[in-house]
Protein backbone atom coordinates (compact mmCIF):
# COMPACT_ATOMS: atom_id res chain seq x y z
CA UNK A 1 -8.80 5.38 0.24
CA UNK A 2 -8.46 9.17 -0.03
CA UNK A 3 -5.59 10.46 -2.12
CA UNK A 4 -3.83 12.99 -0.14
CA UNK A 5 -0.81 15.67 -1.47
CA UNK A 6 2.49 15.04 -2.73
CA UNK A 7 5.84 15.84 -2.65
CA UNK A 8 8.34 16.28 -6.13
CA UNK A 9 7.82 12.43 -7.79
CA UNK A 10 5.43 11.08 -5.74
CA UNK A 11 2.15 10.75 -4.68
CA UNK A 12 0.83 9.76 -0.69
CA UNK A 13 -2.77 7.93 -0.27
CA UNK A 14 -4.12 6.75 2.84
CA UNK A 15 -5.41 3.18 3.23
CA UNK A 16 -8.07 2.80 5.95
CA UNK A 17 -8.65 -0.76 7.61
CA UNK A 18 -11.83 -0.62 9.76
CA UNK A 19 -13.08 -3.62 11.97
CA UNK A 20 -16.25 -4.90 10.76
CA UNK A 21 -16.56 -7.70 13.53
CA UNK A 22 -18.95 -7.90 16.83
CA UNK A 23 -15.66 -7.96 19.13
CA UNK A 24 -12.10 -5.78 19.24
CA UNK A 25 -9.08 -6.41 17.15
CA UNK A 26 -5.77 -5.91 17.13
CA UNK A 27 -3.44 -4.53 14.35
CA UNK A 28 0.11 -4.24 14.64
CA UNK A 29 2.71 -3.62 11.94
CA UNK A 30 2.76 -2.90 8.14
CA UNK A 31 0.17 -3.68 5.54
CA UNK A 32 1.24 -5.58 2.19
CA UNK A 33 0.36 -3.64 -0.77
CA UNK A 34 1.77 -4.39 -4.13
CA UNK A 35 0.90 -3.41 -7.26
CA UNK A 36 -1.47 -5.69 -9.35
CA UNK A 37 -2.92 -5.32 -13.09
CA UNK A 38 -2.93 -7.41 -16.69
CA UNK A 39 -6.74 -7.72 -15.86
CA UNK A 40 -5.76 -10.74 -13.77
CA UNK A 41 -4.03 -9.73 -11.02
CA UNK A 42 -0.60 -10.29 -11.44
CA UNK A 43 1.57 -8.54 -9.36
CA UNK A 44 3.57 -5.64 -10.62
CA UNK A 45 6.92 -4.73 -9.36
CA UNK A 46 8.15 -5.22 -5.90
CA UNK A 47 5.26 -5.33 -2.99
CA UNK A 48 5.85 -1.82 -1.00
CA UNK A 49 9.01 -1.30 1.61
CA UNK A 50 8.45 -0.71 4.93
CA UNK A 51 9.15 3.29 5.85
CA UNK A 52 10.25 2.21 9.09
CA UNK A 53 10.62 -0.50 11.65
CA UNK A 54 8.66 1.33 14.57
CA UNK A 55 5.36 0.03 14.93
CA UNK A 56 2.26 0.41 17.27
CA UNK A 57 -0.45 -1.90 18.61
CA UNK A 58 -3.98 -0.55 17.62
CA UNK A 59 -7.03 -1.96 19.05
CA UNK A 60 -9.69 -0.92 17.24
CA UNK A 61 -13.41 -1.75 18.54
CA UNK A 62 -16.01 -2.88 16.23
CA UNK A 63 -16.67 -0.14 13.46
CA UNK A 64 -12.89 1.41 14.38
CA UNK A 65 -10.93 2.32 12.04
CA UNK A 66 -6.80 2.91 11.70
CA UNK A 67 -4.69 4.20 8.92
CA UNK A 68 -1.66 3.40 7.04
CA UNK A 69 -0.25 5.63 4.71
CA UNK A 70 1.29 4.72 0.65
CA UNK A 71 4.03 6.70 -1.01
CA UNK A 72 4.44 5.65 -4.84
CA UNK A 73 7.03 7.27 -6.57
CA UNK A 74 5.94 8.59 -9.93
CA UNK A 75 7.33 5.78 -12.68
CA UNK A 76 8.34 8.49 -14.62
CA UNK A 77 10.92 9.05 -12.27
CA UNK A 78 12.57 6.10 -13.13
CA UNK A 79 14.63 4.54 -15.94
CA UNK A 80 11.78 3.47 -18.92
CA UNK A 81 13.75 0.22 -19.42
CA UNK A 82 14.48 -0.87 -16.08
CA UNK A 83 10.61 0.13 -14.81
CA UNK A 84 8.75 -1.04 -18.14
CA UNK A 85 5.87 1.10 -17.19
CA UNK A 86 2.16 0.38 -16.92
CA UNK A 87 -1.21 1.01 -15.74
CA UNK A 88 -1.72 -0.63 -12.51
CA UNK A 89 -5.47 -2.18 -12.13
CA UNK A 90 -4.97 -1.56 -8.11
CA UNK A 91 -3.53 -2.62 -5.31
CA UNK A 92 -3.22 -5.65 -3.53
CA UNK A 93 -2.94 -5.01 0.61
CA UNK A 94 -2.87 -7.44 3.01
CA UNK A 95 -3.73 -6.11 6.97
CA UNK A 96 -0.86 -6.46 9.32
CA UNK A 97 -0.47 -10.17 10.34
CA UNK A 98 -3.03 -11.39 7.39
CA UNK A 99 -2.43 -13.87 4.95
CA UNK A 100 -6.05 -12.54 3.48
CA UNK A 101 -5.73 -9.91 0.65
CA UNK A 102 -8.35 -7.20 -0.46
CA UNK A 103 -8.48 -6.12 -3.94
CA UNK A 104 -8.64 -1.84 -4.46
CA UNK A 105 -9.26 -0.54 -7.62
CA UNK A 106 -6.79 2.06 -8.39
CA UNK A 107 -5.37 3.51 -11.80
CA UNK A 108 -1.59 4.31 -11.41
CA UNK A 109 1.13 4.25 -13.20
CA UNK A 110 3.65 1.43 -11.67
CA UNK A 111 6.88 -0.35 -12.38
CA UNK A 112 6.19 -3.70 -13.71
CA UNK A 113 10.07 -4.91 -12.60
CA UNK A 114 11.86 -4.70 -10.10
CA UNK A 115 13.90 -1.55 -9.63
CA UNK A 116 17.84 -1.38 -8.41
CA UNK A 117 17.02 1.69 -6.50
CA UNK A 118 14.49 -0.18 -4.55
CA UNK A 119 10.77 -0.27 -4.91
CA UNK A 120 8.78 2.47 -6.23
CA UNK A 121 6.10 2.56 -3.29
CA UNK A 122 6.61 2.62 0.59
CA UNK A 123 3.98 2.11 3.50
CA UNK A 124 4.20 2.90 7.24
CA UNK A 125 2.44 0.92 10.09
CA UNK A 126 -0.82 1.52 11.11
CA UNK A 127 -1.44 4.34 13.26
CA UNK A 128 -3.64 5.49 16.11
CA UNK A 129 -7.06 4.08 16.30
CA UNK A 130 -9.97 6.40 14.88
């Protein structure tokens, strides 16, 4: 998961998914990814909106890989009582079209309620295969 730049307030990282299996697979759509911490899991905030509605089928062949990339918006950007800020443990992502969620350690600084100006991270589709 490399961290990559940032614009004014917010921070972009790229999640990779890569196909560990014998045979192809397809992806198509958005990851889940929500915030998670208390040492337990529990989900912080509201799970990531989708930056668009376009998406495209990847097939990826065994060892492929395909990307999908995060913006969080800095929680300092936001109103301290509305956010109630913390440190995040990581984030929870589920794979297009999974019900199956993978853990990532990652130390952030998220919104542990929900926001009124909508959630404080975004994530596009997956993209082309690699």
């Amino acid at each position: 998961m490399p961290e990559g730049g940032g614009t004014a307030g917010s921070r972009y990282i790229l999640l990779t998914f890569r196909n560990e299996a014998s045979s192809a697979c397809v992806l198509d759509g958005h990851p889940g990814v929500s915030f998670v911490g208390k040492g337990n899991g529990t989900q912080l905030g509201d799970p990531a909106q989708r930056m668009s509605s376009s998406t495209k089928r990847v097939v990826l062949k065994p060892g492929g890989t395909t990307t999908a990339l995060v913006r969080i918006g800095e929680a300092g950007n936001y109103d301290a009582k509305e956010c109630a800020p913390t440190t995040a443990d990581g984030l929870r992502v589920y794979p297009p079209g999974s019900r199956t969620s993978v853990y990532v350690p990652f130390k952030v600084e998220a919104c542990q309620r929900s926001l009124e100006s909508g959630p404080q991270m975004s994530v596009s589709a997956v993209g082309r295969s690699h």
